[in-house]
PDB file of N, CA and C in Angstrom:
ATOM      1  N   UNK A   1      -6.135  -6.960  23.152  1.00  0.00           N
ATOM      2  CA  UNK A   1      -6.169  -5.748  22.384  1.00  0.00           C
ATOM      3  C   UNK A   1      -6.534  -6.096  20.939  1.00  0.00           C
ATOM      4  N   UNK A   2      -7.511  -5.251  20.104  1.00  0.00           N
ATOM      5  CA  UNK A   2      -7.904  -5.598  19.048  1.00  0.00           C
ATOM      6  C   UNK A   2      -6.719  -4.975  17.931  1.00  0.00           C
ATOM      7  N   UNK A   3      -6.887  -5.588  17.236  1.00  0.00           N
ATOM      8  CA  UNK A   3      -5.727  -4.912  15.682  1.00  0.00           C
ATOM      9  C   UNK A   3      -6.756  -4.726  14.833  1.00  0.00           C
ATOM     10  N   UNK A   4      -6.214  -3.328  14.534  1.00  0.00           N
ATOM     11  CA  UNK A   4      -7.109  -3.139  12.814  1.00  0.00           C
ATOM     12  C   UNK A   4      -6.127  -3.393  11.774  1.00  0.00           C
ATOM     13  N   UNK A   5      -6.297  -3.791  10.695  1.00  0.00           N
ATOM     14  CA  UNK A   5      -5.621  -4.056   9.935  1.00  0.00           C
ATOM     15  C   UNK A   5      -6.476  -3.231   8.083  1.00  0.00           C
ATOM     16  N   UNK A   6      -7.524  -2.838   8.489  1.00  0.00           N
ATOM     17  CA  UNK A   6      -7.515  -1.830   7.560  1.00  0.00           C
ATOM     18  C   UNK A   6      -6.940  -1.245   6.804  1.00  0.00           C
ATOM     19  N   UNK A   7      -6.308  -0.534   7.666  1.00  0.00           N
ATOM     20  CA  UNK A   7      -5.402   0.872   7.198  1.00  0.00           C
ATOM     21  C   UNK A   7      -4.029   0.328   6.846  1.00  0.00           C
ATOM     22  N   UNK A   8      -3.525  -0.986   6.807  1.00  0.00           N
ATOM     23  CA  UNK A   8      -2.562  -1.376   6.800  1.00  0.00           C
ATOM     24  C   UNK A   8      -2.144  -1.491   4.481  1.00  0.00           C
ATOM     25  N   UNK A   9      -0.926  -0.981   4.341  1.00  0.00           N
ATOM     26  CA  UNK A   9      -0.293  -0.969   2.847  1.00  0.00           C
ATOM     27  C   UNK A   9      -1.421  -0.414   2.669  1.00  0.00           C
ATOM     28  N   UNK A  10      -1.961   0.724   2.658  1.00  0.00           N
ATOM     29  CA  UNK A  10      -2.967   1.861   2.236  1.00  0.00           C
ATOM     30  C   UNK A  10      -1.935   2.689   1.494  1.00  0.00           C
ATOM     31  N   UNK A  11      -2.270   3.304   0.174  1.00  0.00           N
ATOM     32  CA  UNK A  11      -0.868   4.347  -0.397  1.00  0.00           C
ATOM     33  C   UNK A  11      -1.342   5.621   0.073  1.00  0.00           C
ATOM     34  N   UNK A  12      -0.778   6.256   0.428  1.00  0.00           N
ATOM     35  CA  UNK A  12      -1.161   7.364   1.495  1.00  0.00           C
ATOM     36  C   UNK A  12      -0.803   8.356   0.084  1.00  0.00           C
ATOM     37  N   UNK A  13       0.166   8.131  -0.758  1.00  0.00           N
ATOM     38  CA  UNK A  13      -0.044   9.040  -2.114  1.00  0.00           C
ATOM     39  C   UNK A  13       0.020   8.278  -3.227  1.00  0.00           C
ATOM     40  N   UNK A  14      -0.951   8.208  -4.049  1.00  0.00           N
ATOM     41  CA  UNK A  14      -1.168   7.234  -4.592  1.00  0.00           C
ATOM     42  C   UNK A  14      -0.601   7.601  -6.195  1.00  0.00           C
ATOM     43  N   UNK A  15       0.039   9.334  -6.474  1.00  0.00           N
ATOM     44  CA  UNK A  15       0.788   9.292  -7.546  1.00  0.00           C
ATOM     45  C   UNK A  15       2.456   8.907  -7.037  1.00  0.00           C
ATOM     46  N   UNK A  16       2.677   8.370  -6.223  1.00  0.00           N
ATOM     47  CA  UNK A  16       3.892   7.845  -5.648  1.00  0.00           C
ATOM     48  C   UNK A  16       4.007   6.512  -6.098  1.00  0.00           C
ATOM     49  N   UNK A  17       2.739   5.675  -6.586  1.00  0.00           N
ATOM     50  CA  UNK A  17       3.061   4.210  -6.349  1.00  0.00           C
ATOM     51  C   UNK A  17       3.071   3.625  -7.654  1.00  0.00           C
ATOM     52  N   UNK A  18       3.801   4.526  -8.890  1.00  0.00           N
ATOM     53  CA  UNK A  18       3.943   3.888  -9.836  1.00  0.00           C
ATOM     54  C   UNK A  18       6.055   4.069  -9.524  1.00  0.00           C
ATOM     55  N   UNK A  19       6.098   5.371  -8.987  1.00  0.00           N
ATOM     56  CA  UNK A  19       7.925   5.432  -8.395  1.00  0.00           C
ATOM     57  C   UNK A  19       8.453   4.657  -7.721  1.00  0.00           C
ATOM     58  N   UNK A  20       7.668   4.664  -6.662  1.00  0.00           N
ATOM     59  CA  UNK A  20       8.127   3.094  -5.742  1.00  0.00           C
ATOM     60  C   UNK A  20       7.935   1.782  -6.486  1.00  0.00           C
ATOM     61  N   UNK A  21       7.384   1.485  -7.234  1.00  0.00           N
ATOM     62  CA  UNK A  21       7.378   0.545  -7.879  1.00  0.00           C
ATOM     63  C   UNK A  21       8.584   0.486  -8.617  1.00  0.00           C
ATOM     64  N   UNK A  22       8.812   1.104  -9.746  1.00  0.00           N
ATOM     65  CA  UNK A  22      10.231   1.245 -10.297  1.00  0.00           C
ATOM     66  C   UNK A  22      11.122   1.185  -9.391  1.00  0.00           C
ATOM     67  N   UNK A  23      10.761   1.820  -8.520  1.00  0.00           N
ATOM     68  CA  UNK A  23      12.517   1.849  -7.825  1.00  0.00           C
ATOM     69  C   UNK A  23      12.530   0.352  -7.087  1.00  0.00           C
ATOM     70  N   UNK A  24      10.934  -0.703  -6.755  1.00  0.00           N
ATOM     71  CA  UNK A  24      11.163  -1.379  -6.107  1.00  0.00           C
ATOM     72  C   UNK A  24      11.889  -2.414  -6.813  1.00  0.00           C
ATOM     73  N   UNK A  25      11.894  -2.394  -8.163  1.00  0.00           N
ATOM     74  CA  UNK A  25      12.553  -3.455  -9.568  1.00  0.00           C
ATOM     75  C   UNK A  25      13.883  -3.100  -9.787  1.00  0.00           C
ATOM     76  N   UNK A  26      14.418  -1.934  -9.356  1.00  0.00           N
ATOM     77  CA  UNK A  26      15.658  -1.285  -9.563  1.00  0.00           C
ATOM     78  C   UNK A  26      16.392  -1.761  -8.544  1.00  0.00           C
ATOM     79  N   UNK A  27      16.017  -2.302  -7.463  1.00  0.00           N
ATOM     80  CA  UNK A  27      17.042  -2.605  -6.177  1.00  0.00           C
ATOM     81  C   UNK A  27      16.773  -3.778  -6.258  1.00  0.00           C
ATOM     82  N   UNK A  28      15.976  -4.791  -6.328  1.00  0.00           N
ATOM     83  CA  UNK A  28      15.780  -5.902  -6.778  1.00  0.00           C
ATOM     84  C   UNK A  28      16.377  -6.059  -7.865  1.00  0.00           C
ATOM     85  N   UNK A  29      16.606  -5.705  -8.846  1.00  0.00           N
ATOM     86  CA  UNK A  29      17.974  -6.265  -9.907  1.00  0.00           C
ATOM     87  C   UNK A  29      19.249  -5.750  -9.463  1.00  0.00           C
ATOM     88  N   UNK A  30      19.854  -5.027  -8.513  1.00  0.00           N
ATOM     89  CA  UNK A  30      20.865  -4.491  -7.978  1.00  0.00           C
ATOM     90  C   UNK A  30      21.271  -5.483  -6.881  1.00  0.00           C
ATOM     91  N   UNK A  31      20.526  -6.194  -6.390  1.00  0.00           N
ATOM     92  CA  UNK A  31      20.624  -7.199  -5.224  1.00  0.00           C
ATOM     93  C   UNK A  31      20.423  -8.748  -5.822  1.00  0.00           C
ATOM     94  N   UNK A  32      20.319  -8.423  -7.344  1.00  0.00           N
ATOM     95  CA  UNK A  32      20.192 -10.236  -8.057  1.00  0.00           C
ATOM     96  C   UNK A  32      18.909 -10.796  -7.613  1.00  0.00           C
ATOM     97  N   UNK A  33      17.946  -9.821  -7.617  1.00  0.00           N
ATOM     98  CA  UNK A  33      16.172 -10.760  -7.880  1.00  0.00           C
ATOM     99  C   UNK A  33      16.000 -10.259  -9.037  1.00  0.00           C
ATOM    100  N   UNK A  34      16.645 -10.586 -10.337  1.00  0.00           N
ATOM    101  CA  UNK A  34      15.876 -10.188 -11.537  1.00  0.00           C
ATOM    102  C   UNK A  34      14.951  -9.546 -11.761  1.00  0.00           C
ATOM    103  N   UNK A  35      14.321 -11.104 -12.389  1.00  0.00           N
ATOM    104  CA  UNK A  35      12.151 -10.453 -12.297  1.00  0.00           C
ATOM    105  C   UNK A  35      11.671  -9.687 -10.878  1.00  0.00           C
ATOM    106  N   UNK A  36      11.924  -9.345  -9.902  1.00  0.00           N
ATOM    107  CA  UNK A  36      11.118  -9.671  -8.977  1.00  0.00           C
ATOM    108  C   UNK A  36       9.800  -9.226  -9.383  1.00  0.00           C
ATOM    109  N   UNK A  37       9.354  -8.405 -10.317  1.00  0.00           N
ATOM    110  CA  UNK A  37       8.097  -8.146 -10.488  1.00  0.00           C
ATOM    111  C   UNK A  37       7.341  -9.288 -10.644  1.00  0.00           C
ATOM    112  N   UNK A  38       7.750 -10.067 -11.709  1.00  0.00           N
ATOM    113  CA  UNK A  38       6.897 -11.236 -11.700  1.00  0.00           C
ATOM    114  C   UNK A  38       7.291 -12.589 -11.061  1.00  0.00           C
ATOM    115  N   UNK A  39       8.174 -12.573 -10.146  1.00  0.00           N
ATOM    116  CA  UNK A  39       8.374 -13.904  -8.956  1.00  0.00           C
ATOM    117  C   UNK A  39       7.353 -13.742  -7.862  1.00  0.00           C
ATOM    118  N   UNK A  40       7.181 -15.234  -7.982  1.00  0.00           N
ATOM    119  CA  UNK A  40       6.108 -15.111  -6.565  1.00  0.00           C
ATOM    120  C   UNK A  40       7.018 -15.553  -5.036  1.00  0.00           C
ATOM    121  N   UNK A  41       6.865 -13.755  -4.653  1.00  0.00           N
ATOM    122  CA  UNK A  41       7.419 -13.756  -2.923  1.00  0.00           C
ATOM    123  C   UNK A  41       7.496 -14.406  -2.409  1.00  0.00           C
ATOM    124  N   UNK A  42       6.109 -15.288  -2.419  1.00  0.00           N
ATOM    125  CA  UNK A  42       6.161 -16.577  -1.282  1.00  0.00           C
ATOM    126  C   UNK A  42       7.571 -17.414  -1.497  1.00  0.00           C
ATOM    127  N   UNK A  43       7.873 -17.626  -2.193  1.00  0.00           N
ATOM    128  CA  UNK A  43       9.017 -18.689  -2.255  1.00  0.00           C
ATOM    129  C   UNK A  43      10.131 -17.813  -2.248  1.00  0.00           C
ATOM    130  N   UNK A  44      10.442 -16.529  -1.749  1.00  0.00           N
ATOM    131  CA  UNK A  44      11.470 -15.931  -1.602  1.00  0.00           C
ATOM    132  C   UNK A  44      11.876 -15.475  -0.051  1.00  0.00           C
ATOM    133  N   UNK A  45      13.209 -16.072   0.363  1.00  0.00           N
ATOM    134  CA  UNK A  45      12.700 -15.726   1.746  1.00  0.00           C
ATOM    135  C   UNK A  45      12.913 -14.337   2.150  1.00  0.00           C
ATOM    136  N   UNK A  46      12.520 -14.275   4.020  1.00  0.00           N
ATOM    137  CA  UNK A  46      12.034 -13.465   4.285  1.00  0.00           C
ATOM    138  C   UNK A  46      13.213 -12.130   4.469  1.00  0.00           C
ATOM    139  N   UNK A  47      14.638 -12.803   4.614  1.00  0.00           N
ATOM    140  CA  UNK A  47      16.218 -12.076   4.207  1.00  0.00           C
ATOM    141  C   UNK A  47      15.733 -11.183   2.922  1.00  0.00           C
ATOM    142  N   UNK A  48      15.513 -12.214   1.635  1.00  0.00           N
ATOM    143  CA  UNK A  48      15.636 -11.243   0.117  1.00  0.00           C
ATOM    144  C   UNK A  48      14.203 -10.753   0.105  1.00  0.00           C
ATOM    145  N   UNK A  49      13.347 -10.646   0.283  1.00  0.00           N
ATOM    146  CA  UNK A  49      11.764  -9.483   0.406  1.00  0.00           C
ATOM    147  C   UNK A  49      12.611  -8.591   1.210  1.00  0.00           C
ATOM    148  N   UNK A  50      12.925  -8.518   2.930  1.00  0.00           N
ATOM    149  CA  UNK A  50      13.390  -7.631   3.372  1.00  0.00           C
ATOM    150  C   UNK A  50      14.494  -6.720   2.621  1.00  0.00           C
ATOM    151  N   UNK A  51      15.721  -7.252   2.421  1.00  0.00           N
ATOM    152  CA  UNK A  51      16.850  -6.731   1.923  1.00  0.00           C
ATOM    153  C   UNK A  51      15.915  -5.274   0.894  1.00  0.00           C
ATOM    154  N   UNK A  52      14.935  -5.781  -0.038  1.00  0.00           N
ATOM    155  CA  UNK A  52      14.542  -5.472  -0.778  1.00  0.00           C
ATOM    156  C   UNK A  52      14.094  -3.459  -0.502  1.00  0.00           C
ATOM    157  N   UNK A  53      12.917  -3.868   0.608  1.00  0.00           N
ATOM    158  CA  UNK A  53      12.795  -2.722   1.137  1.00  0.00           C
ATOM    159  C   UNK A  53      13.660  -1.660   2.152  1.00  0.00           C
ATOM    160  N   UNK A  54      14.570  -2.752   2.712  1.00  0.00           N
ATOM    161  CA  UNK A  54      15.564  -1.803   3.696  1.00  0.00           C
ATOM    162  C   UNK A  54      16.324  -1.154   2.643  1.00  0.00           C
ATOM    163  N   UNK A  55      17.051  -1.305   1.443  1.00  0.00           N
ATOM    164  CA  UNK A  55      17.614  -1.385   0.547  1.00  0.00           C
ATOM    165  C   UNK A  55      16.682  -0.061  -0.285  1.00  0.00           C
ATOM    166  N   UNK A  56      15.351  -0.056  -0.354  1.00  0.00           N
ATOM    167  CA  UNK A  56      14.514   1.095  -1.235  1.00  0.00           C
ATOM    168  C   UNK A  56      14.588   2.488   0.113  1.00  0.00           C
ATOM    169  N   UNK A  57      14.939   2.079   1.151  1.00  0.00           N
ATOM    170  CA  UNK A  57      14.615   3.134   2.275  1.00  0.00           C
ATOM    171  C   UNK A  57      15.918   4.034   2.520  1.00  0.00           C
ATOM    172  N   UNK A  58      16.872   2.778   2.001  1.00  0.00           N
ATOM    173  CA  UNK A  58      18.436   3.579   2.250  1.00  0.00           C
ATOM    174  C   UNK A  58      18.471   4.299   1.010  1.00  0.00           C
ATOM    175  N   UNK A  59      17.758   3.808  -0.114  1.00  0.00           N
ATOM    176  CA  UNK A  59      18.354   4.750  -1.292  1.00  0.00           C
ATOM    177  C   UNK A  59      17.369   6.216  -1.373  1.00  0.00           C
ATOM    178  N   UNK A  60      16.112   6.296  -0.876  1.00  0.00           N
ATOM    179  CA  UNK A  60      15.824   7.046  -0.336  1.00  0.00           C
ATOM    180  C   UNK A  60      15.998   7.889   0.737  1.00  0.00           C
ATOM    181  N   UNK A  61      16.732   7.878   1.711  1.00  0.00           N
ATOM    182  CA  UNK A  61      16.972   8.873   2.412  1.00  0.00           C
ATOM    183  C   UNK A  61      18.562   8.943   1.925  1.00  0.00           C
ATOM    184  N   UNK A  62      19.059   8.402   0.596  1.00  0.00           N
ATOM    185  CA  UNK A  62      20.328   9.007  -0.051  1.00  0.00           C
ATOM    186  C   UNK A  62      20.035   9.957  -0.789  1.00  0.00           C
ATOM    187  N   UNK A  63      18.681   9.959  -1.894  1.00  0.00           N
ATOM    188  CA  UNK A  63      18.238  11.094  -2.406  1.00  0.00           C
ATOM    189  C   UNK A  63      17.650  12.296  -1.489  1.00  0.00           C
ATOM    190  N   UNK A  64      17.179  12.183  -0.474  1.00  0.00           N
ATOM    191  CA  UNK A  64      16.569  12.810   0.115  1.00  0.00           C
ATOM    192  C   UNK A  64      17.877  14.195   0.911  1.00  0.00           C
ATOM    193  N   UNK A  65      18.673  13.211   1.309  1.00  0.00           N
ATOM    194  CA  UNK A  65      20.237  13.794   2.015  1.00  0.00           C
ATOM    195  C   UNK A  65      20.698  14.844   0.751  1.00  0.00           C
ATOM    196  N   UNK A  66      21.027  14.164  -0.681  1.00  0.00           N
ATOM    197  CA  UNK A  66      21.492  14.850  -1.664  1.00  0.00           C
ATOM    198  C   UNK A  66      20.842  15.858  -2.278  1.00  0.00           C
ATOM    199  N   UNK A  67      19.558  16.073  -1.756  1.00  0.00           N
ATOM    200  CA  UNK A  67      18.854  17.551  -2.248  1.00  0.00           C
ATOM    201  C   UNK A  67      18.487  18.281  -1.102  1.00  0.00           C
ATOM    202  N   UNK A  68      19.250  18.159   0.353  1.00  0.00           N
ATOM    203  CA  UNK A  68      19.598  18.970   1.619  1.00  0.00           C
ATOM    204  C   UNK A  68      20.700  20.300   0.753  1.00  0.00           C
TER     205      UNK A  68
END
């Protein structure tokens, strides 16, 4: 089976991706990656990158719950 990988981290709204960004530096200093803006990932493992985003998804569907 072929994979496209195209469409793959495409910003599907692209005035969204200066918010996600902030918020991605905001949970990353909440979880003790400082800089993460300017650390290079590669040497971070694949636990603290993850934590990172499971961590931006929970605080999002906390805002999301709190304006139900």
């Amino acid at each position: 089976m072929a994979s496209n990988k195209s469409g793959r981290n495409r910003t599907l709204v692209p005035e969204a991706k200066q918010g996600l960004s902030r918020l991605k530096t905001e949970v990353a200093s909440e979880i003790g990656l400082g800089d993460y803006e300017h650390v290079d990932k590669g040497n971070l493992s694949s636990r603290q990158n993850g934590s990172v985003g499971g961590f931006m998804v929970k605080h999002m569907i906390e805002d999301y719950e709190g304006k139900l």
